[in-house]
N, C-alpha and C. Protein backbone atom coordinates (compact mmCIF):
# COMPACT_ATOMS: atom_id res chain seq x y z
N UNK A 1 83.79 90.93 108.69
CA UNK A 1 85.10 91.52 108.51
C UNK A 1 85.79 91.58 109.88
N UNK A 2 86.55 90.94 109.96
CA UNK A 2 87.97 91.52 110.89
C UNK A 2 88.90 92.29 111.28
N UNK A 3 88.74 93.07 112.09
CA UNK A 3 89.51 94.51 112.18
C UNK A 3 90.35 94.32 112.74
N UNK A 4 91.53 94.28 113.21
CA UNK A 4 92.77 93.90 114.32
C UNK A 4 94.08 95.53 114.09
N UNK A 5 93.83 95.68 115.37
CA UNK A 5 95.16 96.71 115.44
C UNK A 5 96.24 96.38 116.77
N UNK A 6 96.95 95.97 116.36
CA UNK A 6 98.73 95.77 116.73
C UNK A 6 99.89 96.24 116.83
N UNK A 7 100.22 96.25 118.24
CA UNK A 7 101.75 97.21 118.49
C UNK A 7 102.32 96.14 118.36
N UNK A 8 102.87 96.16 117.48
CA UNK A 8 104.43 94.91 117.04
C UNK A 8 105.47 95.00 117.93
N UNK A 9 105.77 96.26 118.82
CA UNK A 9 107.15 96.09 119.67
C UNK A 9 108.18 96.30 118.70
N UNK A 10 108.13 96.85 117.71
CA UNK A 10 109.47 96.58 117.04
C UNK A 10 109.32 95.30 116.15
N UNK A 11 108.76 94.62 115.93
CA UNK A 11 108.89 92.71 116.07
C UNK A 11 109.59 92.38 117.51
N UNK A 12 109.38 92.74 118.58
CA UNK A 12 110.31 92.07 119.72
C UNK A 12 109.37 90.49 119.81
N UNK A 13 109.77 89.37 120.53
CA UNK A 13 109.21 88.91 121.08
C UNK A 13 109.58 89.02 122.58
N UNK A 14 107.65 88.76 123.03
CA UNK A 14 108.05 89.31 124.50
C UNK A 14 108.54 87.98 125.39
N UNK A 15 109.49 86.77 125.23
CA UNK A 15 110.01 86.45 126.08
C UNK A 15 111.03 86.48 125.81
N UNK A 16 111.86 86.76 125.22
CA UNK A 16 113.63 86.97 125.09
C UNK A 16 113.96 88.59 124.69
N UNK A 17 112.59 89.46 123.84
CA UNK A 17 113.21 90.72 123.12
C UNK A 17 114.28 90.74 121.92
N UNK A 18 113.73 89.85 121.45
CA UNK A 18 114.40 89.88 120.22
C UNK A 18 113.60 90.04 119.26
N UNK A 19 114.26 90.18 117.78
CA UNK A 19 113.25 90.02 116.97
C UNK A 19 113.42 88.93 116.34
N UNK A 20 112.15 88.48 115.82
CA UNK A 20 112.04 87.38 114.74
C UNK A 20 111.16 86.92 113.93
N UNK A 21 111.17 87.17 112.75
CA UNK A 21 109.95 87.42 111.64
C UNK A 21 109.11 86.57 111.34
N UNK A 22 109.90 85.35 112.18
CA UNK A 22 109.25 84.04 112.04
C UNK A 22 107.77 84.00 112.92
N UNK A 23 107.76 84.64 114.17
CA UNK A 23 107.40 85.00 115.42
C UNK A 23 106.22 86.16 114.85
N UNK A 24 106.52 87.00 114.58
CA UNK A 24 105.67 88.06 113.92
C UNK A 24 104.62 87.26 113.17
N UNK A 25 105.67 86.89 111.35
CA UNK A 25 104.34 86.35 111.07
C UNK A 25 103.24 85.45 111.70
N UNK A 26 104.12 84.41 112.37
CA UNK A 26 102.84 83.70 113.27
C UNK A 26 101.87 84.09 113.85
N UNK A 27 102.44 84.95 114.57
CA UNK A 27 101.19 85.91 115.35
C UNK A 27 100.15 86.39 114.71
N UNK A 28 100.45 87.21 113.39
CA UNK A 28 99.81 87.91 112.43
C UNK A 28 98.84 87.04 111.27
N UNK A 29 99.30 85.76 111.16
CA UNK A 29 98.40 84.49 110.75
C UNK A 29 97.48 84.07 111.83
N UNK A 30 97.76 84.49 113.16
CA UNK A 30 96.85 83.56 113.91
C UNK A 30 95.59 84.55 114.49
N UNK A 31 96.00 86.15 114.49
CA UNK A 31 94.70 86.86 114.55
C UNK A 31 93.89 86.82 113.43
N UNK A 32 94.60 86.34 112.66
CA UNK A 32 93.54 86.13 111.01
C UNK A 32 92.62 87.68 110.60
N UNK A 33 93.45 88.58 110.27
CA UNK A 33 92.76 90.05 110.53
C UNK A 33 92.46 89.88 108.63
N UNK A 34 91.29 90.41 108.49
CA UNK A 34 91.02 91.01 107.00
C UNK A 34 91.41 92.85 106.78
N UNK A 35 91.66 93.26 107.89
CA UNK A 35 92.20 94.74 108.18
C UNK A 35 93.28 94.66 109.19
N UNK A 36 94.65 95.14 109.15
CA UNK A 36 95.38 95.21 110.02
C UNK A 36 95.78 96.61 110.29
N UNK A 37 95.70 97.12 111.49
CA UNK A 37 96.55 98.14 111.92
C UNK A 37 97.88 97.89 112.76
N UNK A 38 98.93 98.34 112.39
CA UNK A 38 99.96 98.31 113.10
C UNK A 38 100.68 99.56 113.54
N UNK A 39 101.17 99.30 114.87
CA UNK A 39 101.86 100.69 115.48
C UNK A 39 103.66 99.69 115.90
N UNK A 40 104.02 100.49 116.22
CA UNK A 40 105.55 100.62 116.61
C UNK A 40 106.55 99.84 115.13
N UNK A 41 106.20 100.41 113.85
CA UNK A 41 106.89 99.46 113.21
C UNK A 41 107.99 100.14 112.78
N UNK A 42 109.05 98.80 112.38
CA UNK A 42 110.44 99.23 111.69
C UNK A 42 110.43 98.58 110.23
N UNK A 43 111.28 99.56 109.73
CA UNK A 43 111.74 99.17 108.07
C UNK A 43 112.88 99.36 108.51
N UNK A 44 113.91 98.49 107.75
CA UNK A 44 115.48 98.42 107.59
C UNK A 44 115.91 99.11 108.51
N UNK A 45 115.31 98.57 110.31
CA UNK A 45 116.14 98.72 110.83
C UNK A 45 117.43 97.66 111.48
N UNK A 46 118.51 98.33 112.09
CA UNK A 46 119.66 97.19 112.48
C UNK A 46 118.43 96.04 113.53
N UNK A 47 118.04 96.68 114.10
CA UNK A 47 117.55 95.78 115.85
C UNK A 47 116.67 94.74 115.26
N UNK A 48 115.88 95.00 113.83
CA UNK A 48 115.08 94.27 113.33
C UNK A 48 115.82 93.84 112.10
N UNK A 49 116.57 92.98 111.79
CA UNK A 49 117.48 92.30 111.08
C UNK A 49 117.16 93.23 109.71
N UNK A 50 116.94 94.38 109.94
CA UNK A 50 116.64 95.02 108.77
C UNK A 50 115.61 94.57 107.25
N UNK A 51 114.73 93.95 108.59
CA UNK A 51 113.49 93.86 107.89
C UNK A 51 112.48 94.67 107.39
N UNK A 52 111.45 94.27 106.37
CA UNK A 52 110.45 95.44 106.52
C UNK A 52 109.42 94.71 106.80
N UNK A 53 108.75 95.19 108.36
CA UNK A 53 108.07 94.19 109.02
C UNK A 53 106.56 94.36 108.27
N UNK A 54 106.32 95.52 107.46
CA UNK A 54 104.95 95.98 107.17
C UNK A 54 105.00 94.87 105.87
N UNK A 55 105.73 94.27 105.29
CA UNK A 55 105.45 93.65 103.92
C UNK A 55 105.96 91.76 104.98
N UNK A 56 106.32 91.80 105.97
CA UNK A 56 106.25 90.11 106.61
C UNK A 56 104.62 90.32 107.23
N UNK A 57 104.23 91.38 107.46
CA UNK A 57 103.14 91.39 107.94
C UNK A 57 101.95 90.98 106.71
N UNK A 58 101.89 91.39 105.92
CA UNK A 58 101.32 91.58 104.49
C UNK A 58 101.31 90.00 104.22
N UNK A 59 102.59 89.86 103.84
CA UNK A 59 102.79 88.14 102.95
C UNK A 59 101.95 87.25 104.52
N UNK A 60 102.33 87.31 105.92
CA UNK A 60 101.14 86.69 106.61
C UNK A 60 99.98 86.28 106.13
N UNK A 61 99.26 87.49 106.31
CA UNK A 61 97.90 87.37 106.44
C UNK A 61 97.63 87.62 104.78
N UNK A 62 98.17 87.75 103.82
CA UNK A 62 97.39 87.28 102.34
C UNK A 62 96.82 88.59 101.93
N UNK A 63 97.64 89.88 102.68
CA UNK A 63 96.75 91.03 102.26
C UNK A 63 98.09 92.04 101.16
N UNK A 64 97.23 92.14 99.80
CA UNK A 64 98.14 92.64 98.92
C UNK A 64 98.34 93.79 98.19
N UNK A 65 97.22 94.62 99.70
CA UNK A 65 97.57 96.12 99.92
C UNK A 65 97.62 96.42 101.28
N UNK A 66 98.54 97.15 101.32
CA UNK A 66 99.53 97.82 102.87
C UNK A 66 100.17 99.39 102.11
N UNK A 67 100.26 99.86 103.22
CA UNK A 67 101.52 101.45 103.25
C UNK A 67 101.85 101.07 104.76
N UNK A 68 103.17 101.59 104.47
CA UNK A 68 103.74 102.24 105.81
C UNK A 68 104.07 103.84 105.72
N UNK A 69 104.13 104.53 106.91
CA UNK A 69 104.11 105.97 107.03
C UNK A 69 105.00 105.78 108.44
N UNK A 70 105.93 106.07 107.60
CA UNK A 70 107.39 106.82 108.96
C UNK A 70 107.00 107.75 109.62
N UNK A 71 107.26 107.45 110.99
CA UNK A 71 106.86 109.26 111.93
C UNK A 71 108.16 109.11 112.05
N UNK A 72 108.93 108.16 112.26
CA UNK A 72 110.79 108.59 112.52
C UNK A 72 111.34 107.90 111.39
N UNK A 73 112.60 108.76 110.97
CA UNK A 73 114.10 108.09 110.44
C UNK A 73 114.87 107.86 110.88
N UNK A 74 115.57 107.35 110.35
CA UNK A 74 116.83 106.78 110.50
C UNK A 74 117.02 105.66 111.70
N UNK A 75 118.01 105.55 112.68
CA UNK A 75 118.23 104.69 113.69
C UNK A 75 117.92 105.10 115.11
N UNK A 76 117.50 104.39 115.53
CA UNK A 76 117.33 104.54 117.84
C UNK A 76 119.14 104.60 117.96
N UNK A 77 119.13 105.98 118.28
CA UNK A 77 119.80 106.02 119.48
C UNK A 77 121.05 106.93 118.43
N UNK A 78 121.05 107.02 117.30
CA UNK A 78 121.55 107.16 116.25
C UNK A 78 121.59 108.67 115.53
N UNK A 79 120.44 108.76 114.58
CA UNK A 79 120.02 109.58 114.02
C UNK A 79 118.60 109.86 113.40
N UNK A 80 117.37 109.37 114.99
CA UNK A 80 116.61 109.65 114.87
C UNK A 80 115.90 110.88 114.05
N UNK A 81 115.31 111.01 113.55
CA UNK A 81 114.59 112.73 113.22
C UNK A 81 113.31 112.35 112.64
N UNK A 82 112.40 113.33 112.93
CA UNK A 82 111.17 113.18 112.06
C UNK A 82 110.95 113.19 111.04
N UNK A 83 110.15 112.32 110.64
CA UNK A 83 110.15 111.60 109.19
C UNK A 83 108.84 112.99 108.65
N UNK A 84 109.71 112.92 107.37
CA UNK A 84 109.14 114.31 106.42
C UNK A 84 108.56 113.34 105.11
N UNK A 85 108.26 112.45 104.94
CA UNK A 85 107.41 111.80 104.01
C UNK A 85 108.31 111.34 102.75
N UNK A 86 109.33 111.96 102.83
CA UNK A 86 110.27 112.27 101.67
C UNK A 86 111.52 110.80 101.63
N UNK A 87 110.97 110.35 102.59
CA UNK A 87 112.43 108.62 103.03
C UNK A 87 111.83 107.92 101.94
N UNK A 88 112.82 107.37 101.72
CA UNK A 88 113.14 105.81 100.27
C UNK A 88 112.41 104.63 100.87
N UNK A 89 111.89 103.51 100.51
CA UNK A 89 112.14 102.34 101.07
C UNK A 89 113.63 101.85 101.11
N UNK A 90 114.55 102.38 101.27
CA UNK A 90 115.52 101.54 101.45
C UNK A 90 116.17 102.26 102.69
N UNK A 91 115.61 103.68 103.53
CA UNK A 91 115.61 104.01 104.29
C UNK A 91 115.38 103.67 106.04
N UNK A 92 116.23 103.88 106.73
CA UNK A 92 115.53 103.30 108.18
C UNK A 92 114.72 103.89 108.29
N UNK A 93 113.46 103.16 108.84
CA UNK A 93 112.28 104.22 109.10
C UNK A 93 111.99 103.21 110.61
N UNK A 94 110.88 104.14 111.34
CA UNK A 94 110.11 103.75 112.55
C UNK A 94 108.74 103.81 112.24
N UNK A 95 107.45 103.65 112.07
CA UNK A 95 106.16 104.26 111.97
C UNK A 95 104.93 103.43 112.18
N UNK A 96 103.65 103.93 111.50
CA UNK A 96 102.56 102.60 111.42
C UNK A 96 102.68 102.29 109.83
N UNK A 97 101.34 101.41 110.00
CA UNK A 97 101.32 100.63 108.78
C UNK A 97 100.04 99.67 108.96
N UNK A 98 99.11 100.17 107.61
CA UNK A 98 97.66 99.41 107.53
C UNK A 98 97.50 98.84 106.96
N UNK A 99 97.10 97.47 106.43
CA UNK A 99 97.40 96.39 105.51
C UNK A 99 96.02 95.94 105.63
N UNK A 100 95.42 95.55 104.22
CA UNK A 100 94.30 95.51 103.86
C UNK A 100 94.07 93.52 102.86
N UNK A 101 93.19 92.68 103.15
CA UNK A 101 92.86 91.69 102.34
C UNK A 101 91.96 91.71 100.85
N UNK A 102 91.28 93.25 101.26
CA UNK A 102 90.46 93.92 100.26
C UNK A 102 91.16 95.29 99.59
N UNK A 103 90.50 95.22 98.12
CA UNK A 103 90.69 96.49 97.65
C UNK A 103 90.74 98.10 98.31
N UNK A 104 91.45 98.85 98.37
CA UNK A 104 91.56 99.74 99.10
C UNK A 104 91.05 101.21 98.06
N UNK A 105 90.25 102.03 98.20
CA UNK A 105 89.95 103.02 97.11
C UNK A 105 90.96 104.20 97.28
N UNK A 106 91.04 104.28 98.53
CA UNK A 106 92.64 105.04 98.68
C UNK A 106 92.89 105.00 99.89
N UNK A 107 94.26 106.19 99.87
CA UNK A 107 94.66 106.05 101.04
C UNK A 107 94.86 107.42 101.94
């Protein structure tokens, strides 16, 4: 089994700082993780073309259980606040996110 845990940056890539999902997934295909941990992630945010990087991460690597868990809402610089568990997916969020190739018994 393969364990891999990953600060995504946002999705930045680190030679321009941008994001690009194209870039992400690659990366995330090429550690070939059967367990992924991820830190610094965004859902529908602006800086990240309002992606949700925890499900480009997912369709990667072939794993077809994941959660994400917001520690922040809303936008940088914006209307940050701490995330109360209670955000939509259609919400900006900031947080982690563990994505699994195997059955998960919970979470």
């Amino acid at each position: 089994m393969r364990l891999v845990s990953f600060n995504i940056l946002n999705g930045r890539t680190l030679h321009d700082d941008t994001v690009d999902v194209r870039v992400l997934a690659d990366a995330v295909r090429s550690l070939d993780p059967d367990v992924l941990a991820l830190q610094e992630v965004d859902r529908n945010q602006q800086r990240s073309g309002r992606a949700d990087l925890t499900a480009v991460a997912a369709e990667a690597m072939g794993a077809p259980h994941h959660r994400f868990v917001a520690a922040l809402a809303g936008s940088p610089g914006a209307t940050w606040t701490a995330a109360t568990g209670r955000e939509q997916p259609e919400d900006a969020a900031y947080g982690i996110a563990l994505l699994s190739r195997f059955e998960v018994a919970g979470w």
